[in-house]
Protein backbone atom coordinates (compact mmCIF):
# COMPACT_ATOMS: atom_id res chain seq x y z
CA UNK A 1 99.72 -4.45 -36.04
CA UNK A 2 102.88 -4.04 -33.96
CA UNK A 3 101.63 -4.43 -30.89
CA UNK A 4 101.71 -0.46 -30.43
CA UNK A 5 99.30 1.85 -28.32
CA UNK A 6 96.28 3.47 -29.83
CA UNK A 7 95.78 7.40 -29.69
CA UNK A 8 92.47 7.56 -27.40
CA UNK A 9 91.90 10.79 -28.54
CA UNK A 10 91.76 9.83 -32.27
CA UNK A 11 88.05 10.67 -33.40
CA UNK A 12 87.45 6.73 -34.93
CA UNK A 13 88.94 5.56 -31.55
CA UNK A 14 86.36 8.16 -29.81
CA UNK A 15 83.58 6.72 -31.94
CA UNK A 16 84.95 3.09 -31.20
CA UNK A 17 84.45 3.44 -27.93
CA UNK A 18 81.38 5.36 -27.66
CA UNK A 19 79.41 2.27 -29.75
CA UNK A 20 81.09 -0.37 -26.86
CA UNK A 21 83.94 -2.38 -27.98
CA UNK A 22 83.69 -6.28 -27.42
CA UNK A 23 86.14 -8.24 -25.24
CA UNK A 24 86.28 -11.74 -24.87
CA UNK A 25 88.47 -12.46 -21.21
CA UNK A 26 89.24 -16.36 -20.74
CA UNK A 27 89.64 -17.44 -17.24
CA UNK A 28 91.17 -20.47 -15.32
CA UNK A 29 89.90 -21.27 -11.64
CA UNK A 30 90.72 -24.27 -9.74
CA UNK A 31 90.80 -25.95 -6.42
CA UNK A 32 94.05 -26.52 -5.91
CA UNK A 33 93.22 -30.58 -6.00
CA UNK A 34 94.61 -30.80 -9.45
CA UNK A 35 91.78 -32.98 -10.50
CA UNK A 36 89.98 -32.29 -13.91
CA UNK A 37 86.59 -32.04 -11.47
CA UNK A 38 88.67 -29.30 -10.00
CA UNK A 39 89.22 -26.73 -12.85
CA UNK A 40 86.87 -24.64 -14.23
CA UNK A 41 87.46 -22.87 -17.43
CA UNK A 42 85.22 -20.22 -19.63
CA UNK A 43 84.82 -17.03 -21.34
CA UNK A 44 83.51 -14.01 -20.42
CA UNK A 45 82.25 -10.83 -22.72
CA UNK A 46 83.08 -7.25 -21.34
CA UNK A 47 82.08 -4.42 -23.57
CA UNK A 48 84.77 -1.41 -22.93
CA UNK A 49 82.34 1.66 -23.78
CA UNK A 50 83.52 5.66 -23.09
CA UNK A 51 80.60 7.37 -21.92
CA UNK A 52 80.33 10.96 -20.08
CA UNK A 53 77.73 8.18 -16.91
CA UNK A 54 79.94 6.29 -15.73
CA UNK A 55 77.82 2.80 -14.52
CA UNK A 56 76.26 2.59 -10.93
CA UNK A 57 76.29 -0.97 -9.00
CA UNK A 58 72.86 -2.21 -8.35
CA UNK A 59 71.94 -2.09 -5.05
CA UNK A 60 70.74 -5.66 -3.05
CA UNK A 61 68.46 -3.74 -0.68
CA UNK A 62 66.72 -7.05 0.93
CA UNK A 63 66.06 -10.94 0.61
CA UNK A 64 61.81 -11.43 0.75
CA UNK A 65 60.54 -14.88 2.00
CA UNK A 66 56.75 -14.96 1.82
CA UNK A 67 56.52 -11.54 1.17
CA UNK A 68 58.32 -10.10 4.41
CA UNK A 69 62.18 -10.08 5.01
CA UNK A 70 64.05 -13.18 5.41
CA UNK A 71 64.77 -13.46 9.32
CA UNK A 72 63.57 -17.67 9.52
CA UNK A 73 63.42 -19.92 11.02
CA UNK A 74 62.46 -21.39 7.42
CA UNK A 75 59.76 -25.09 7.45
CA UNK A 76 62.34 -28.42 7.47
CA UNK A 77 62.25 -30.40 3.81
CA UNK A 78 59.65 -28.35 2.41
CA UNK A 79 60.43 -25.45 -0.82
CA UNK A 80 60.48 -22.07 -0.21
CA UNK A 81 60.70 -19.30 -2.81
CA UNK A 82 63.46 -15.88 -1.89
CA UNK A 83 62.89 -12.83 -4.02
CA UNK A 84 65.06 -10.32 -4.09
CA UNK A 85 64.93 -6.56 -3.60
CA UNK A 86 66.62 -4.37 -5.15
CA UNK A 87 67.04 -0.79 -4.44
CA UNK A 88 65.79 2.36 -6.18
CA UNK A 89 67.37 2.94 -9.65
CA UNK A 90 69.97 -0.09 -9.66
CA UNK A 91 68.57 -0.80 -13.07
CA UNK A 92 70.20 2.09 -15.27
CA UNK A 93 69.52 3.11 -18.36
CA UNK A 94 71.71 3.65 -21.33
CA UNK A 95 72.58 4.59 -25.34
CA UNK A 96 74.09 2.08 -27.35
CA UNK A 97 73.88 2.50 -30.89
CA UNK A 98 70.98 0.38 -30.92
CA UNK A 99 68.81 3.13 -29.05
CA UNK A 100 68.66 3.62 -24.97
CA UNK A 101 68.41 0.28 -23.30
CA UNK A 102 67.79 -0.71 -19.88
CA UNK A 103 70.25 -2.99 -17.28
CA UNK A 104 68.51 -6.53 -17.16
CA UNK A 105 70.17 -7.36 -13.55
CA UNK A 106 70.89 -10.99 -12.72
CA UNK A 107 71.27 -13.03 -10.28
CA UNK A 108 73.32 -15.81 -8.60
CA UNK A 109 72.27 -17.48 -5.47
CA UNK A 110 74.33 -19.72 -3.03
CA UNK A 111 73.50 -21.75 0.06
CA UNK A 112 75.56 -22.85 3.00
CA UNK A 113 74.34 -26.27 4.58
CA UNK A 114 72.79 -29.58 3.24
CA UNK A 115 69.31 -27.82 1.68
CA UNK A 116 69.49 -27.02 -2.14
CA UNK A 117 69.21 -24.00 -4.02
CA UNK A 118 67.13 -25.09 -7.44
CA UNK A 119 67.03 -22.49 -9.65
CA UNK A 120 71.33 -21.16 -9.47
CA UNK A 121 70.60 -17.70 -11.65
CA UNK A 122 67.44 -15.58 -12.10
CA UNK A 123 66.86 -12.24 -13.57
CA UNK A 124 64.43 -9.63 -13.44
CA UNK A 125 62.06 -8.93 -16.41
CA UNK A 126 62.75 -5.42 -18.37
CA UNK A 127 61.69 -4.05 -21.21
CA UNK A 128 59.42 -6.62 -22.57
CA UNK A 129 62.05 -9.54 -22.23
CA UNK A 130 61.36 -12.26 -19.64
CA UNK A 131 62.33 -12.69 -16.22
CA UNK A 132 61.53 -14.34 -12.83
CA UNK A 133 64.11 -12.88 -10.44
CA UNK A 134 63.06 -15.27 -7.62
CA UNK A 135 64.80 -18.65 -6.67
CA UNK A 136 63.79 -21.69 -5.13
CA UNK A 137 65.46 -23.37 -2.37
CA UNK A 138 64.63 -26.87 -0.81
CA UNK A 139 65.28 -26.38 3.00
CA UNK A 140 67.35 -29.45 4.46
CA UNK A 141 65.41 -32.50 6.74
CA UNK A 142 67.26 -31.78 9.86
CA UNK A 143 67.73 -28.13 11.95
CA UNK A 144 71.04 -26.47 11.18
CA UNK A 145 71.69 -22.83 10.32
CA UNK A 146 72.32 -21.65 7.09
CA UNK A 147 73.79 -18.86 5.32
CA UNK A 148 72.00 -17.66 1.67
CA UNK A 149 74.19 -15.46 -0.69
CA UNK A 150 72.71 -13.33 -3.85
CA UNK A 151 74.81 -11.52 -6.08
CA UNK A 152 73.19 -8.98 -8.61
CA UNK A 153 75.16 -8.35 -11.49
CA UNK A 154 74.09 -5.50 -14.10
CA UNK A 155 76.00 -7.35 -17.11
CA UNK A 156 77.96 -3.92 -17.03
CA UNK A 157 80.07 -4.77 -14.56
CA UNK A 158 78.39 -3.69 -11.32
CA UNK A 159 77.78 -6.48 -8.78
CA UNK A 160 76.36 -6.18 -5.39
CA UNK A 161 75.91 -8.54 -3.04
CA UNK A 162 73.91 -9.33 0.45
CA UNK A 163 73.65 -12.83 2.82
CA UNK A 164 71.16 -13.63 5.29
CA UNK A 165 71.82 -16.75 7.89
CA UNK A 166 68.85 -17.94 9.15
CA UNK A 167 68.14 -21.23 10.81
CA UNK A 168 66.33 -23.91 9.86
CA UNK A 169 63.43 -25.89 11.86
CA UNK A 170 62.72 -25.51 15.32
């Protein structure tokens, strides 16, 4: 068209928006080196949806290792497995015109130091589709301290985010 505005309250704008309407936002990021190692380009799909429940962040409630909060000090060179926790109803539900659906959250997981984190994304299991929210992380051969990032993301634009530094070895 001409480039005009739309009329939001125009019933097959209304109706538009109540299905979800697909975006596609292309980013840029860089370094600053001005290497081609240094840029990172993609895409990225929002869905722009009206709806009378507005979406709730998850909540990252807590980092498990073994089973019990991550404090440390984590085992030198060896693999350890974080979980994370997330809090009471951070996975919503909600209509889409395929029926009610539930938030699959995901996860990305960073590490400060020389240890590695294996597995960069997880996601929790929901509604019959698969999932392993955990992530693996091979702890580094010589003490330092480290600091672990996870960032939940509901893939409706809520993100939350915790860290945990912990040493490593004795």
């Amino acid at each position: 068209g001409d480039g005009g505005t739309f009329d939001f309250n125009d019933p097959a704008v209304q109706q538009v928006l109540q299905a979800g309407l697909p975006l596609f936002v292309g980013y840029e990021a860089t370094d600053g080196s001005g290497t081609p190692e240094g840029v990172e380009r993609g895409v990225r799909r929002i869905t722009l949806r009206s709806t009378d429940a507005p979406n709730q962040n998850p909540v990252m409630q807590d980092v498990l290792w073994n089973d019990a909060p991550l404090v440390g000090p984590l085992p030198l060179d060896t693999e350890v497995t974080f979980t994370p926790v997330l809090g009471a109803g951070s996975q919503e539900t909600y209509s889409t015109e395929d029926g009610t659906k539930t938030e699959q959250v995901f996860y990305s997981w960073f590490a400060t130091g020389e240890g590695e984190v294996v597995a960069l994304r997880s996601l929790e299991p929901v509604d019959g589709k698969p999932g392993d929210p955990t992530t693996t992380y091979n702890t580094p051969k010589t003490p330092e301290r480290i600091t672990l990032w996870v960032v939940a993301r509901d893939g409706r634009g809520g993100t939350d985010w915790t860290s945990r530094t912990v040493d490593v070895g004795p």
